[in-house]
Protein backbone atom coordinates (compact mmCIF):
# COMPACT_ATOMS: atom_id res chain seq x y z
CA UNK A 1 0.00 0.00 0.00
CA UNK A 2 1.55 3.60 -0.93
CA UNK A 3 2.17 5.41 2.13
CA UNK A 4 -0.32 8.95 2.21
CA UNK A 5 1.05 12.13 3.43
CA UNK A 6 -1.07 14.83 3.95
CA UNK A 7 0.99 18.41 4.24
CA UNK A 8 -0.92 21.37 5.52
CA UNK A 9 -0.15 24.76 3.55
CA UNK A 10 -0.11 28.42 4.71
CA UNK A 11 2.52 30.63 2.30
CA UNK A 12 4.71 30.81 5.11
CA UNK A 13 8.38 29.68 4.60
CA UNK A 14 7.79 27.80 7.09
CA UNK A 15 5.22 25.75 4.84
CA UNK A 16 7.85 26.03 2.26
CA UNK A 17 10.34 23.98 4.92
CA UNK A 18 7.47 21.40 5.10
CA UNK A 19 6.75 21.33 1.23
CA UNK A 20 10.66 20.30 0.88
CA UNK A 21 10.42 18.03 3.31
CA UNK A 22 7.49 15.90 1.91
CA UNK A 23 9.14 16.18 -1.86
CA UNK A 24 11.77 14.02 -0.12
CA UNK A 25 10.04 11.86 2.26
CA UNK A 26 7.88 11.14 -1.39
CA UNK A 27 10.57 10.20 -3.39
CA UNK A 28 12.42 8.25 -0.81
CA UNK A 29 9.33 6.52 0.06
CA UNK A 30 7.61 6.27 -2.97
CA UNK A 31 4.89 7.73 -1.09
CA UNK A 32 1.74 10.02 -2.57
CA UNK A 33 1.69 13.99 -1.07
CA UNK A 34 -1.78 15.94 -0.97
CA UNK A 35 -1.34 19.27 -0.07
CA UNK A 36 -4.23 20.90 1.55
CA UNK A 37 -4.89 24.61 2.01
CA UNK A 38 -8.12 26.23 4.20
CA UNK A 39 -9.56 29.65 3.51
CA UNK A 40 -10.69 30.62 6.95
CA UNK A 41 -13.54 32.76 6.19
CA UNK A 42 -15.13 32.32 9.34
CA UNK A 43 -12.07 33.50 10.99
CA UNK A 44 -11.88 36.33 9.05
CA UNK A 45 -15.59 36.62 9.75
CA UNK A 46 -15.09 37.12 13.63
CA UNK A 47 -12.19 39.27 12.83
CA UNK A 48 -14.71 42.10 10.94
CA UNK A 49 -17.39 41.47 12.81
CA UNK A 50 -17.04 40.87 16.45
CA UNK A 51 -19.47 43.57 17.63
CA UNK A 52 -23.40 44.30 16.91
CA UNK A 53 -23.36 47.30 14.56
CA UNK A 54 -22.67 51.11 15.73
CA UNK A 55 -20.71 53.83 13.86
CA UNK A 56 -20.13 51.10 11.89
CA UNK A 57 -23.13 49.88 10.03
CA UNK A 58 -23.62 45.89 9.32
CA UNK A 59 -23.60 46.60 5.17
CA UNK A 60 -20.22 48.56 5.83
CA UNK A 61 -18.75 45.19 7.92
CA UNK A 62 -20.02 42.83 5.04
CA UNK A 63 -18.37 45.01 2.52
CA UNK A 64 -14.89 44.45 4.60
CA UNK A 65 -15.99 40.80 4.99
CA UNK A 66 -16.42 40.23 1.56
CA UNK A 67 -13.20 41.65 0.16
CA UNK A 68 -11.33 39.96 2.59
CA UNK A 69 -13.13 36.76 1.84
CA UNK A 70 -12.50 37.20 -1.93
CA UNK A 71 -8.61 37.88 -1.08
CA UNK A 72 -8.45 34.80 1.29
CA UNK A 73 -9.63 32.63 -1.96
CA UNK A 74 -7.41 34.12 -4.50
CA UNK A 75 -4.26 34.12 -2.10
CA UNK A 76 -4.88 30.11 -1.72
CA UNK A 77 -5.09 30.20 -5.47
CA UNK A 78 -2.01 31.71 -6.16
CA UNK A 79 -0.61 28.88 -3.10
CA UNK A 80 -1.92 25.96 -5.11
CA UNK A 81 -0.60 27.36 -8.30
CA UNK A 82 2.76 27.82 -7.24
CA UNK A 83 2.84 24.76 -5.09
CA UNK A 84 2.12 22.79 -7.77
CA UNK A 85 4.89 23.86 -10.00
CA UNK A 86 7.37 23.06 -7.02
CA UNK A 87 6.06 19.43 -6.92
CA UNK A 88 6.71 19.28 -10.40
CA UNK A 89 10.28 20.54 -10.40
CA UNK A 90 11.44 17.55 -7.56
CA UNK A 91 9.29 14.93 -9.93
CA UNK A 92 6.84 14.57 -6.99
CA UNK A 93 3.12 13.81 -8.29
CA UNK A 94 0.81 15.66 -6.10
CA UNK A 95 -2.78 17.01 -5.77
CA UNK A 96 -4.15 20.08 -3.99
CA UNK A 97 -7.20 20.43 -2.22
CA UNK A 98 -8.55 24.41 -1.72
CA UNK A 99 -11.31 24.40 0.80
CA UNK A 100 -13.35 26.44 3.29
CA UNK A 101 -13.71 25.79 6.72
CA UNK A 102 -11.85 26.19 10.30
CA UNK A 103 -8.45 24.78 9.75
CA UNK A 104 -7.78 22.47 12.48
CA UNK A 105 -11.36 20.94 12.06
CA UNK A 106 -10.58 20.61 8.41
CA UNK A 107 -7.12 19.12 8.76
CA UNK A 108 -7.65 16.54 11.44
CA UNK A 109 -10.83 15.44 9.11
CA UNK A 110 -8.66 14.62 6.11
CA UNK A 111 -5.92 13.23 8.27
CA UNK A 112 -7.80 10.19 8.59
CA UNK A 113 -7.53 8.98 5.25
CA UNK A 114 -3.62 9.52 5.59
CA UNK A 115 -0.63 8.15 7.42
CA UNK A 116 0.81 11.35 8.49
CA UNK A 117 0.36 14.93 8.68
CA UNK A 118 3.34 17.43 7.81
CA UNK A 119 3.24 21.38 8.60
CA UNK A 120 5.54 24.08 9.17
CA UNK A 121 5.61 25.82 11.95
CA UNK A 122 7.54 29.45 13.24
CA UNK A 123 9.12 29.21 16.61
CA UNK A 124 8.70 31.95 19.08
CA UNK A 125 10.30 32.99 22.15
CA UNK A 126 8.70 30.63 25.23
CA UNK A 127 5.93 31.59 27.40
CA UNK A 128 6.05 31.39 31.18
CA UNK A 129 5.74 28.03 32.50
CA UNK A 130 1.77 28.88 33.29
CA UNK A 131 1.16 30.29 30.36
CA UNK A 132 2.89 27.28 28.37
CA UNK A 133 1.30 24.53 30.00
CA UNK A 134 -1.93 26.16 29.66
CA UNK A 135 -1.41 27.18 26.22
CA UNK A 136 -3.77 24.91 24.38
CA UNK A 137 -6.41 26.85 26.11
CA UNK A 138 -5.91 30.13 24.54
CA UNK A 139 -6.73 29.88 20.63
CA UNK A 140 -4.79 33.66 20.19
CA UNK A 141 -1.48 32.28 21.60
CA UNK A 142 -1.35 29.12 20.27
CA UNK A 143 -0.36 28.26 16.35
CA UNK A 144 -2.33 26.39 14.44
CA UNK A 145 0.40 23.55 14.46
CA UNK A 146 0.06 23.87 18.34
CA UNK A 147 -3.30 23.39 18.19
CA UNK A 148 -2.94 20.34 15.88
CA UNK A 149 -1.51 18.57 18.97
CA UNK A 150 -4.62 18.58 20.42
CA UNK A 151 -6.79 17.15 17.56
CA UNK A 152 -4.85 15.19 15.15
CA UNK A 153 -5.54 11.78 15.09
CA UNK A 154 -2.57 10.25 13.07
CA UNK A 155 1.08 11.30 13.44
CA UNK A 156 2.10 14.80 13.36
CA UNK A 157 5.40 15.76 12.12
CA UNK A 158 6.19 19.78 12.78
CA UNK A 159 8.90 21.19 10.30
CA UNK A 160 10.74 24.59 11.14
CA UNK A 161 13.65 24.31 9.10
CA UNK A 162 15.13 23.33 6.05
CA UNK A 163 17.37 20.90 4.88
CA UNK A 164 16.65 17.64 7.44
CA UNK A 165 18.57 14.56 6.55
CA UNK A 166 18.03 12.23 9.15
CA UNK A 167 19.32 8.55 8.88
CA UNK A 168 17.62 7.50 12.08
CA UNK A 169 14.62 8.14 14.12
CA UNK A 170 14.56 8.68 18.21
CA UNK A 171 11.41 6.66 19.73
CA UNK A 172 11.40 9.17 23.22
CA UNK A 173 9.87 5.95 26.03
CA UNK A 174 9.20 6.60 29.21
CA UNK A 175 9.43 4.02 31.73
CA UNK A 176 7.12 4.83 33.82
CA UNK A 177 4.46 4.80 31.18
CA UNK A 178 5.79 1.87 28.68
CA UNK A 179 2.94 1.44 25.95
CA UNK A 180 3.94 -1.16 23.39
CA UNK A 181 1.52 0.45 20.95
CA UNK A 182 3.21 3.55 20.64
CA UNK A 183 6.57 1.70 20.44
CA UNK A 184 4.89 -0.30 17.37
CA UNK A 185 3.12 2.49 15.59
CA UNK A 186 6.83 4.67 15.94
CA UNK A 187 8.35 1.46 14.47
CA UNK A 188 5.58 1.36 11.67
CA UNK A 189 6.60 5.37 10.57
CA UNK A 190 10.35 4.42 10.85
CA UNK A 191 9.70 1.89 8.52
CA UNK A 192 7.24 4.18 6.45
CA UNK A 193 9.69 7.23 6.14
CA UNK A 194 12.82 4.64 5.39
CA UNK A 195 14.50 5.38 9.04
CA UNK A 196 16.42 3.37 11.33
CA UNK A 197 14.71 3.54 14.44
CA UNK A 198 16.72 4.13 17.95
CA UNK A 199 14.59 3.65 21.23
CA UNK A 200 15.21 5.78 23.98
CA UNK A 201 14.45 5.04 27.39
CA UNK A 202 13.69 7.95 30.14
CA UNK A 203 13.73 7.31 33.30
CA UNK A 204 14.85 8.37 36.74
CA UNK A 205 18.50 6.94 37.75
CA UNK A 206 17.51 5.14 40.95
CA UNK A 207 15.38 2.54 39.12
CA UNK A 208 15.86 -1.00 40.89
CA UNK A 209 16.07 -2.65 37.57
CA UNK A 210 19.07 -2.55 35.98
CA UNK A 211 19.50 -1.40 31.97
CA UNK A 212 20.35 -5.02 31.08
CA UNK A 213 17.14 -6.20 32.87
CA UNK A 214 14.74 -3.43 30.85
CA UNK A 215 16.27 -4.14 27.50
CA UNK A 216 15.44 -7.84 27.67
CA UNK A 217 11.91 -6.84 29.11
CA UNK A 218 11.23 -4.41 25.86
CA UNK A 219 12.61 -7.18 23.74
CA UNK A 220 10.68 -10.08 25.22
CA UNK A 221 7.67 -7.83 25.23
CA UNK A 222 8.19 -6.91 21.61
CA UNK A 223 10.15 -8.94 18.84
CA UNK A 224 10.82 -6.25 16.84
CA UNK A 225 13.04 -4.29 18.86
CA UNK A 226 15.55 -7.39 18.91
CA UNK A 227 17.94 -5.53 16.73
CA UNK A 228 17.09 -2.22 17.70
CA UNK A 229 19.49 0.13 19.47
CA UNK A 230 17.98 0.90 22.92
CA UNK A 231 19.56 4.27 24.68
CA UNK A 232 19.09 5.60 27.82
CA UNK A 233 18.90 9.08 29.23
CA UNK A 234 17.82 10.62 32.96
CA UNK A 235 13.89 11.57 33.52
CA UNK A 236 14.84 13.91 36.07
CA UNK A 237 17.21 15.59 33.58
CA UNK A 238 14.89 16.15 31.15
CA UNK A 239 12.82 19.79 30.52
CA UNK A 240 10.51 20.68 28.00
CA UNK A 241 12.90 22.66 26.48
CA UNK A 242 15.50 20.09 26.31
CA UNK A 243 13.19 17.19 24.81
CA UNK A 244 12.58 19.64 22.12
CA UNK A 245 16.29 20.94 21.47
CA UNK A 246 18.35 20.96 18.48
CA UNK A 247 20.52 17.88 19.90
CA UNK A 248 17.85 15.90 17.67
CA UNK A 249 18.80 17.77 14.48
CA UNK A 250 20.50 14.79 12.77
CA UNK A 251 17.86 12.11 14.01
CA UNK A 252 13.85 12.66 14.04
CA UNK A 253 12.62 12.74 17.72
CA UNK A 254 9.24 11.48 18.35
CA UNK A 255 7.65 11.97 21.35
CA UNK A 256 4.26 10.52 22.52
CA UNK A 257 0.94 12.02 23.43
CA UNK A 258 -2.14 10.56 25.02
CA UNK A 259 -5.57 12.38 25.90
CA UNK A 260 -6.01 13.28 29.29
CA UNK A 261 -9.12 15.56 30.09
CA UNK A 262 -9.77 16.86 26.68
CA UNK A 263 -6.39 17.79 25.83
CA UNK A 264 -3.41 16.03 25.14
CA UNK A 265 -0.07 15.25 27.45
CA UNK A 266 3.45 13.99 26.53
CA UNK A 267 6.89 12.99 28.34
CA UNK A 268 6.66 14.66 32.27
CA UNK A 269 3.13 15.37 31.67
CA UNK A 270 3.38 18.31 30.00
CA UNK A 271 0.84 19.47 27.26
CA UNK A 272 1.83 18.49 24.06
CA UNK A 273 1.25 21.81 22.36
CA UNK A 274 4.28 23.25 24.93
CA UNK A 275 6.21 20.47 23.10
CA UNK A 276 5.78 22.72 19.70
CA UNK A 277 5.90 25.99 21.24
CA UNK A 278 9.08 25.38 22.92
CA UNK A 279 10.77 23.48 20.07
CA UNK A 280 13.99 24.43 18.80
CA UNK A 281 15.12 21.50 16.77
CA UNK A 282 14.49 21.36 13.09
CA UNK A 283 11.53 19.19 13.24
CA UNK A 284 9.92 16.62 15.50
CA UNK A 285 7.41 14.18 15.36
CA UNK A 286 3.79 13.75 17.72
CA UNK A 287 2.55 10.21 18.01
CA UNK A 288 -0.24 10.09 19.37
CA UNK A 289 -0.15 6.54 21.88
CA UNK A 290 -4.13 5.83 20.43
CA UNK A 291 -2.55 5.79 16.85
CA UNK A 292 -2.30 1.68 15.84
CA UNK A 293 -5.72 1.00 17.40
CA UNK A 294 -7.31 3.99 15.85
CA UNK A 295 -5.34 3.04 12.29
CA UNK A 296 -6.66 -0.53 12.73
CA UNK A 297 -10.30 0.70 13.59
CA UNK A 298 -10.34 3.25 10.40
CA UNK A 299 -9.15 0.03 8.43
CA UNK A 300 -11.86 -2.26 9.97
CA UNK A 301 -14.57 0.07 9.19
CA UNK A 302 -13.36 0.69 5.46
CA UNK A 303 -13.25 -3.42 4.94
CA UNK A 304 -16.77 -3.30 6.26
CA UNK A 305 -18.17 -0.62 4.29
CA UNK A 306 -16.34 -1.97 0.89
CA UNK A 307 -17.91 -5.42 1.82
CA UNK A 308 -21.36 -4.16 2.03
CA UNK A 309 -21.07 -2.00 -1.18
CA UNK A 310 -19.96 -5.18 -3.01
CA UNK A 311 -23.11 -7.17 -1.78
């Protein structure tokens, strides 16, 4: 089965970053790209009219609207265009889709059909550690590929550079939450994006077992990390900021999320979004822990429906 990428758009250079990315995760994979672009009119909506008219009358508002609407629609016009000549100039074959909608609703929708999602994404100078944690709360300080974290179903990959050429991938485990599901579904993209994968373990020093003893435990619990290099590195070393530091920017990190009260948490805890926010490497990857029994469901429920359009 081809491997799907879906790559989100804005004409950022940031998106450009991603765009360059996918041309070469397509080729080396012989994997199919669909780029996907959302005019969000209803953002641009709220931002003319947040307020019952005044001085300002309602036709005067939908004039604004409008023209911004009709701008919105020709700028992802002129994205589709161009974007389409890039794919063309790295060989890639590629479609575009140009909707309307709210753009994490829309994105997370079509990531289902797809085995990853790619978008850029523009680092910024860190929030306080309240305001961090807390950030997937507040729609005005959070990006969109922040806000991704909380809502995309399949694996998120979040590209703020250009240039990546990684040889390996770095499975981030914690073990004091060991899920052999997210092990397998990082070992399934490894495998998808033509990586070698390297596990590694985090966890506080004064464990009683010893390395030996959890490398034989991850191998007898899963046969496919038999030939896997298996790292370690300290828990209680670890920060936010240096999970998400360019030490990674010769190996993909991926780092697991799973949903916790309506949002999503990763390694210490922490929301995933301050993951993104406070990243600094070139790119890292969000795998969410649900992934391989969500994948499996989605490919349940496609057998069933294409059985019962056949009888």
């Amino acid at each position: 089965m081809t491997p799907s990428i879906l790559l989100s758009l804005d004409g950022s250079i940031y998106a450009v970053h991603a765009a360059n990315l996918c041309f070469r995760l397509a080729n080396a994979a012989d994997a199919s790209v669909l780029a996907h672009h959302v005019v969000d009119t209803e953002g641009a909506r709220e931002f003319v009219i947040r307020e019952p008219e005044g001085f300002v009358s309602a036709k005067e508002y939908k004039s604004v609207y409008d023209y911004l609407s009709k701008s919105l629609w020709a700028i992802g016009q002129q994205l589709k265009n161009r974007y389409l000549n890039e794919a063309a100039k790295y060989g890639v074959t590629s479609s575009f889709v140009l909707e309307e909608g709210d753009p994490v609703t829309a994105v997370c929708e079509r990531a289902k059909a797809h085995d990853l999602v790619v978008i850029g994404h523009h680092h910024k100078a860190p929030l306080s550690v309240t305001d961090t944690l807390q950030s997937h709360k507040s729609v005005e300080r959070s990006s969109f590929a922040e806000a991704l974290t909380h809502n995309c179903p399949v694996p998120l990959l979040v590209v703020q550079d250009d240039g990546q050429s990684w040889n390996t991938m770095s499975i981030l485990v914690s073990l004091d939450h060991l899920n052999e599901k997210y092990i397998d579904a990082c070992l399934d993209t490894a495998e998808l994006l033509n990586l070698k994968p390297i596990i590694v373990c985090l966890g506080a020093d004064n464990r009683a077992k010893s390395k030996d003893d959890i490398i034989c435990q991850l191998r007898q619990a899963n046969p496919r990390t038999k030939d896997i290099e298996i790292n370690f590195s300290s828990l209680e070393d670890l920060s936010v900021t240096q999970a998400a530091s360019d030490s990674y920017d010769t190996t993909l990190p991926v780092v697991p999320t799973r949903a916790i009260a309506g949002a999503r948490v990763s390694l210490l805890d922490v929301n995933a979004s301050a993951f993104v926010h406070c990243l600094t490497a070139s790119s890292m990857l969000l795998m969410p822990e649900e992934y391989l029994e969500y994948k499996r469901h989605s490919e349940t429920s496609a057998q069933k429906l294409e059985h019962a359009d056949i009888t």
